[in-house]
Protein backbone atom coordinates (compact mmCIF):
# COMPACT_ATOMS: atom_id res chain seq x y z
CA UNK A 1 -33.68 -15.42 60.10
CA UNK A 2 -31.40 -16.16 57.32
CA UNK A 3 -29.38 -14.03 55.66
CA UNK A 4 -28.70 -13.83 52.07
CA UNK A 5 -25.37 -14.36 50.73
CA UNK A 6 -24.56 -12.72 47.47
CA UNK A 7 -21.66 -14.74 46.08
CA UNK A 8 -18.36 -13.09 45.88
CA UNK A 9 -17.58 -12.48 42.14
CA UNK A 10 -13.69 -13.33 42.73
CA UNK A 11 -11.86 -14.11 39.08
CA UNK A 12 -15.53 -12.90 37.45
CA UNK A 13 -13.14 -10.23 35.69
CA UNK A 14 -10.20 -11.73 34.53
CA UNK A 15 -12.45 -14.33 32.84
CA UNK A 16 -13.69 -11.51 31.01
CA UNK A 17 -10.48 -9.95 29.72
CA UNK A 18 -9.56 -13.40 28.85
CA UNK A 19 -12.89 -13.83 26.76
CA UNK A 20 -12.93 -10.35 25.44
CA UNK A 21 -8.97 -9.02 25.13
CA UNK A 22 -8.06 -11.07 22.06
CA UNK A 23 -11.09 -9.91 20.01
CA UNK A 24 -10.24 -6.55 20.58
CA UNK A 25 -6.62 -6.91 19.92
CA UNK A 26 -7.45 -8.61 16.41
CA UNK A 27 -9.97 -5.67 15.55
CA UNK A 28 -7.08 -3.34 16.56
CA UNK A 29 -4.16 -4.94 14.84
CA UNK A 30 -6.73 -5.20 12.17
CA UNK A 31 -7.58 -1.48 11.95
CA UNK A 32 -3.75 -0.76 11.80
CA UNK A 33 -3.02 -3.30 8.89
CA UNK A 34 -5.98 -2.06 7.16
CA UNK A 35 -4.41 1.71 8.01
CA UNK A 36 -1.04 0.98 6.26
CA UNK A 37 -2.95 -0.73 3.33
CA UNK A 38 -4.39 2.73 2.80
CA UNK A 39 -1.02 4.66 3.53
CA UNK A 40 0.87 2.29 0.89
CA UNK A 41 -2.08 2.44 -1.74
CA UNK A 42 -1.96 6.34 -1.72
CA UNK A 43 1.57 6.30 -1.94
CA UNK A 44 2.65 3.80 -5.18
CA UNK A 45 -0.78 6.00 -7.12
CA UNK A 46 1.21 9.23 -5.93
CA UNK A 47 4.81 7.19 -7.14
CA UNK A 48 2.92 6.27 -10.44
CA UNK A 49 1.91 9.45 -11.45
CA UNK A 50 5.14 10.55 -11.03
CA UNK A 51 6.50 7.99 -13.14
CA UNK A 52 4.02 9.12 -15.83
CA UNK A 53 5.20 12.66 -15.62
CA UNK A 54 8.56 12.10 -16.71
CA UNK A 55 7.12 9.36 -19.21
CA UNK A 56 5.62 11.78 -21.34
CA UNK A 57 8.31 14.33 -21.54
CA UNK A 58 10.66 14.45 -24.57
CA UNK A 59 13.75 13.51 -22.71
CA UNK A 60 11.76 10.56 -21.36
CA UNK A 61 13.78 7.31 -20.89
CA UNK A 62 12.94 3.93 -19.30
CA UNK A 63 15.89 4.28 -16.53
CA UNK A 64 14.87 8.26 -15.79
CA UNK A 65 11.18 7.28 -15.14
CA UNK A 66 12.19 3.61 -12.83
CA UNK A 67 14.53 5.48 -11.34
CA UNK A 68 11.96 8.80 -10.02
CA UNK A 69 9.38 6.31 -8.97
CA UNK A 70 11.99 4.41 -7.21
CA UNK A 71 12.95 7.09 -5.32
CA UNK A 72 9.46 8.58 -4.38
CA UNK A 73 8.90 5.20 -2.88
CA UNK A 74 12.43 5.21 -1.10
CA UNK A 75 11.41 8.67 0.49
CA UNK A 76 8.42 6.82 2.25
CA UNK A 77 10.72 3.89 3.42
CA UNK A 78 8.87 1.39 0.87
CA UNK A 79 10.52 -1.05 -0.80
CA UNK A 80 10.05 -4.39 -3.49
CA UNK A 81 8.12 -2.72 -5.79
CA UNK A 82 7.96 -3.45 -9.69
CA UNK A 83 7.38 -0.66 -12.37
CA UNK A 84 5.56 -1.21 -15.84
CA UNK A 85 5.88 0.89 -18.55
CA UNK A 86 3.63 1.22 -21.72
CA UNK A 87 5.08 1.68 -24.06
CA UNK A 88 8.66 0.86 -23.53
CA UNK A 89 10.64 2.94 -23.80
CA UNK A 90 7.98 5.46 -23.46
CA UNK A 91 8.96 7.50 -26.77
CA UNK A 92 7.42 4.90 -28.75
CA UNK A 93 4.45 6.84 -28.48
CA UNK A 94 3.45 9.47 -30.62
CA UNK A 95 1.97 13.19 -29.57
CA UNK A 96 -1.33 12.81 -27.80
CA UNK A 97 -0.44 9.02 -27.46
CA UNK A 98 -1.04 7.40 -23.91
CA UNK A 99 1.63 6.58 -21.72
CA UNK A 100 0.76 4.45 -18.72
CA UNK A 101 3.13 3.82 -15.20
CA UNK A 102 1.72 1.06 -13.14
CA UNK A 103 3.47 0.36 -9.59
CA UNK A 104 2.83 -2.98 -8.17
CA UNK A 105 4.00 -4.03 -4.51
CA UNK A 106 3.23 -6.87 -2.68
CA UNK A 107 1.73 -6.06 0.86
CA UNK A 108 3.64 -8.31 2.73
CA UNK A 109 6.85 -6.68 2.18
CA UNK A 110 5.48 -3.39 3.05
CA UNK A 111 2.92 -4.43 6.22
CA UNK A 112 3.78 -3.12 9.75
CA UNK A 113 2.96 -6.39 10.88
CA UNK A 114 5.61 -9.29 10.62
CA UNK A 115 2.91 -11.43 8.86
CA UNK A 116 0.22 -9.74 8.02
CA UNK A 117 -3.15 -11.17 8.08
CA UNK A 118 -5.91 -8.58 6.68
CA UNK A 119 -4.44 -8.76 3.04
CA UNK A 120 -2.00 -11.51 2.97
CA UNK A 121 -0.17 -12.07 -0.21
CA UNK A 122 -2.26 -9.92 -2.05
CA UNK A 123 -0.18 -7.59 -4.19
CA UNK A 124 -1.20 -3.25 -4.13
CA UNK A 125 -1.47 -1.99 -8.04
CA UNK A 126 -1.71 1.65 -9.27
CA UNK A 127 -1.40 2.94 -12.74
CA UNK A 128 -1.18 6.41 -13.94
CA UNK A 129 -1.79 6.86 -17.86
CA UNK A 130 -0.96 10.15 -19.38
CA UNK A 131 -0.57 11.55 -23.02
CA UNK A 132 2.44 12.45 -24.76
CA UNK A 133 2.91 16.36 -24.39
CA UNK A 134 5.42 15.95 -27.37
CA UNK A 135 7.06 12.96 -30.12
CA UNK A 136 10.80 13.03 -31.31
């Protein structure tokens, strides 16, 4: 009579994690990087349209409009950014003329991650065009 011997699967699951935990911790820094991508993106469209609000008013200046998009993007802790305007200074344009505020900032300096590997060095861009409610 022999018995049967089923081996003892001792160290079966720590191989495992090892195999398995750093997959899942890339898909789930990955999911978070991607996350703030999202966040940020949302936020410089919401800071460019902004921007083109004041752009298009008569009192419009190149230092009023840098400055409110500067500070919408302060009030979500984000900073680095660059600000376009087109025309400049934006009373170039005429009535019913477009006005356009783009926002550019590069991920890196906004990523939750230290170095951040889902978009690199690639740089978020929004633009908000609008049309001259009055001309001087």
């Amino acid at each position: 009579m022999t018995r049967s011997r089923k081996p003892h699967p001792r160290g079966v699951a720590a191989v495992e994690f090892a195999v398995v935990a750093p997959v899942f911790f890339l898909v789930v820094l990955g999911i978070i990087e991607f996350g703030r991508m999202v966040m940020v993106q949302q936020v410089i469209t919401n800071a460019a349209r902004e921007g083109a609000r004041i752009a298009v008013l008569d009192s419009a200046t190149t230092a009023r409009v840098e400055t409110r998009v500067t500070d919408y993007l302060n009030s979500a802790n984000l900073r680095g950014s660059s600000v376009t305007i087109t025309p400049n200074p934006p009373t170039l344009a005429g009535f019913d003329q477009p006005v356009s505020v783009q926002v550019d900032v590069p991920f890196a300096a906004v990523s939750a991650l230290s170095r951040p590997f889902l978009a690199g060095s690639r740089t978020l861009t929004a633009t908000a065009v609008m049309r001259r409610e009055t001309s001087e």
